[in-house]
Protein backbone atom coordinates (compact mmCIF):
# COMPACT_ATOMS: atom_id res chain seq x y z
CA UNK A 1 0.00 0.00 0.00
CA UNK A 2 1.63 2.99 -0.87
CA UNK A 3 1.44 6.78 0.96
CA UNK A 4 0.43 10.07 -1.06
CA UNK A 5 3.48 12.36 -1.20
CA UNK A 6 3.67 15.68 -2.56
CA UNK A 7 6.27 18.88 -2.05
CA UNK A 8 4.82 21.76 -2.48
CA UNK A 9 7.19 25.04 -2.63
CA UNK A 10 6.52 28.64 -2.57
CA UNK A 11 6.59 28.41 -6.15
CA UNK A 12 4.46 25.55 -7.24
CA UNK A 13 3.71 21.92 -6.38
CA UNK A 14 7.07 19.96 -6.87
CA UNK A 15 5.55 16.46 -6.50
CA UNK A 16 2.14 14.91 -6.24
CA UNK A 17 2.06 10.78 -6.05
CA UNK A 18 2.28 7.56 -4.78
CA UNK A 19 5.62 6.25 -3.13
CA UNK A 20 6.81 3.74 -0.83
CA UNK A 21 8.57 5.73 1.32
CA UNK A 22 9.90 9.06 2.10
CA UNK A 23 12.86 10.19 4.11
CA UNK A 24 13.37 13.41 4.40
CA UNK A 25 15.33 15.74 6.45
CA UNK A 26 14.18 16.65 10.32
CA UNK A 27 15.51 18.68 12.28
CA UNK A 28 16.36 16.10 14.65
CA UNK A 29 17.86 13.65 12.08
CA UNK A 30 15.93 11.82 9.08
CA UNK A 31 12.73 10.49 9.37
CA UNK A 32 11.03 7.99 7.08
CA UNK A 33 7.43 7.84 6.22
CA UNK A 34 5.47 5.14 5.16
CA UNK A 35 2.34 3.93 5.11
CA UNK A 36 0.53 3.45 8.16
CA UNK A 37 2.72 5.92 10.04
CA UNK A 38 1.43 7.70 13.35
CA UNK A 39 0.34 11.26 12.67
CA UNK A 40 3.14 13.54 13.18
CA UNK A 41 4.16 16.95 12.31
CA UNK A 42 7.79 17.77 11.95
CA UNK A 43 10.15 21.00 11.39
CA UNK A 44 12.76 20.21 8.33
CA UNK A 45 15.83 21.54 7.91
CA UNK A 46 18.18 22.02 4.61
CA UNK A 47 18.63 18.58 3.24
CA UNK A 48 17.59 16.00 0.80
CA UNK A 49 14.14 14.42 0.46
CA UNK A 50 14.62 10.94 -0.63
CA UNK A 51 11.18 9.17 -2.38
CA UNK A 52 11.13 5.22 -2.85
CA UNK A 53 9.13 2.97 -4.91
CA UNK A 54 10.32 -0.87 -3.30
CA UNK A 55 13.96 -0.47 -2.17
CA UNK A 56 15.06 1.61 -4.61
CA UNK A 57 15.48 5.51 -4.45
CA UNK A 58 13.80 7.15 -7.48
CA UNK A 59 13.91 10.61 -6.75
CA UNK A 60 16.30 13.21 -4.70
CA UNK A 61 14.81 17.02 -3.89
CA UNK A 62 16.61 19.37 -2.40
CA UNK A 63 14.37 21.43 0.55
CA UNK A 64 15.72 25.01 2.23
CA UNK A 65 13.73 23.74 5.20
CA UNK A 66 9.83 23.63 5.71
CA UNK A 67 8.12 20.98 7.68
CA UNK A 68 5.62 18.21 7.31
CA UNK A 69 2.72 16.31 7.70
CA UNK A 70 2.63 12.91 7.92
CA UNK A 71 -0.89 10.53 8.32
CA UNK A 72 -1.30 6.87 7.68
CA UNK A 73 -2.09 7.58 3.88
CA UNK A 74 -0.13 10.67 3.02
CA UNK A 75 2.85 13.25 3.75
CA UNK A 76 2.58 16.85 2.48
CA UNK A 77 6.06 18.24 2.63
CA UNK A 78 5.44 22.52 2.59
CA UNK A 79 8.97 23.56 1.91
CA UNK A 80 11.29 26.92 2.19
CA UNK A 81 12.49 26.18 -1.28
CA UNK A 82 12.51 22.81 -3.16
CA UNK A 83 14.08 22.07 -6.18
CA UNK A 84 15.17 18.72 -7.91
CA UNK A 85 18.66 17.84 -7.03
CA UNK A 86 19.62 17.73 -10.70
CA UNK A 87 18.80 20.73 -11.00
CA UNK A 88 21.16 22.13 -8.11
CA UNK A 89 23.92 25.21 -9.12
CA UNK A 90 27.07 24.49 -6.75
CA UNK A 91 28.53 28.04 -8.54
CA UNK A 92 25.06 30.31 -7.60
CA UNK A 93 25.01 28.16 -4.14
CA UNK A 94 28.39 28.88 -2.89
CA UNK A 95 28.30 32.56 -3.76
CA UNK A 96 24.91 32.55 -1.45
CA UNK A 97 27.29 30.85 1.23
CA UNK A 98 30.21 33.53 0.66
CA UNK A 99 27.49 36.13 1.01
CA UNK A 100 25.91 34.63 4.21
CA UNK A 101 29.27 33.78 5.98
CA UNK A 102 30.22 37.87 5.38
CA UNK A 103 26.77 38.37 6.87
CA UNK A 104 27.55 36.02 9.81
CA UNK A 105 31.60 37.96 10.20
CA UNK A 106 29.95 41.71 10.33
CA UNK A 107 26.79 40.66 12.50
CA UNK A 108 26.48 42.25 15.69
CA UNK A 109 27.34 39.14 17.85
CA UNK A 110 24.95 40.52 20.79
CA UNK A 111 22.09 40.13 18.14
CA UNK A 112 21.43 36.39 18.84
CA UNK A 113 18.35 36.18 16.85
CA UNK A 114 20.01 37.50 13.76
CA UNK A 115 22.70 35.34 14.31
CA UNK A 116 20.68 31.88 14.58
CA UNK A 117 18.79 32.89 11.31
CA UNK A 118 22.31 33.22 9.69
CA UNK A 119 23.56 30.05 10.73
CA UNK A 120 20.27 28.19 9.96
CA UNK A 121 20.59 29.42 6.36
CA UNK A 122 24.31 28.67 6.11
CA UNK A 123 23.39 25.16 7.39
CA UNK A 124 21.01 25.24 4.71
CA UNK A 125 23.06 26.07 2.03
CA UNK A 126 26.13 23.60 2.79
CA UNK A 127 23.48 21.08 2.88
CA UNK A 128 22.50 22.01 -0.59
CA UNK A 129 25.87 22.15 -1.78
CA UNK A 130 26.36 18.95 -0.33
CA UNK A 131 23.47 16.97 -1.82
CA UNK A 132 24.24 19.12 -5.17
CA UNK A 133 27.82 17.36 -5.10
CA UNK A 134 26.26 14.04 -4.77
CA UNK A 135 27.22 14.12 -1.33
C-alpha cells in the first residue's frame, strides 16, 4: 500500500504521487514515512528528500527547510524552497554561502536572533551544496 506524497514550494507543487517511502530531512535527524505511520508533524531543515518505490530511491529534492505532515495515507512536505537535485547550481550556491558567511563575520554578535537565522541558512546552504555534489 503505498502513501500520497507531494512537495509543495513557494513556487508551485514539486511532486504529487504515490511512493513507498519518504525520508526526508528533520531537524532532529531523518525520518522515514510510510504507510501506516502515526500522525506527526515535523520542522525540516536544509537537506535532501529521498522518495522510494520498493527499495530503490527514485527521486532526490533538495528542501531550504519547511516541515511536514505525515498521516497513515499521506505526507505533504510545505517547503522553504525545493528544487530537484539535478537541478542544483554548486557556482550560484556557494556565492549565497560567501554572502551569508560575510553576513555572519559583520553581525552584531549581541544580536542572537540575527545570528541563529544566519547560521540556519548557512546550514542550509552547505546542505544544498552537499546533496548538489552528490554528497
Amino acid at each position: 500500500m503505498p502513501i500520497k506524497v507531494e512537495i509543495i514550494s513557494p513556487e508551485k507543487v514539486l511532486v504529487s504521487r504515490d511512493v513507498d517511502m519518504v525520508v526526508m530531512p528533520g531537524e532532529e535527524g531523518d525520518i522515514a514515512a510510510m504507510p501506516e505511520h502515526a500522525p506527526m508533524m515535523l520542522l525540516l531543515r536544509g537537506g535532501t528528500v529521498t522518495l522510494y518505490e520498493g527499495e530503490t530511491a527514485t527521486d532526490h529534492y533538495f528542501v531550504g527547510g519547511g516541515f511536514a505532515d505525515m498521516t497513515q495515507t499521506r505526507c505533504t512536505i510545505l517547503a522553504d524552497e525545493a528544487v530537484p537535485v539535478t537541478e542544483i547550481s554548486i557556482d550560484a550556491a556557494t556565492a549565497r554561502l560567501e554572502a551569508l558567511t560575510e553576513a555572519w563575520e559583520s553581525a552584531d554578535k549581541s544580536d542572537v536572533s540575527r545570528l541563529e537565522g544566519l547560521m540556519s541558512k548557512i546550514q542550509s546552504v552547505r546542505a544544498e551544496i552537499d546533496a548538489g555534489a552528490g554528497g
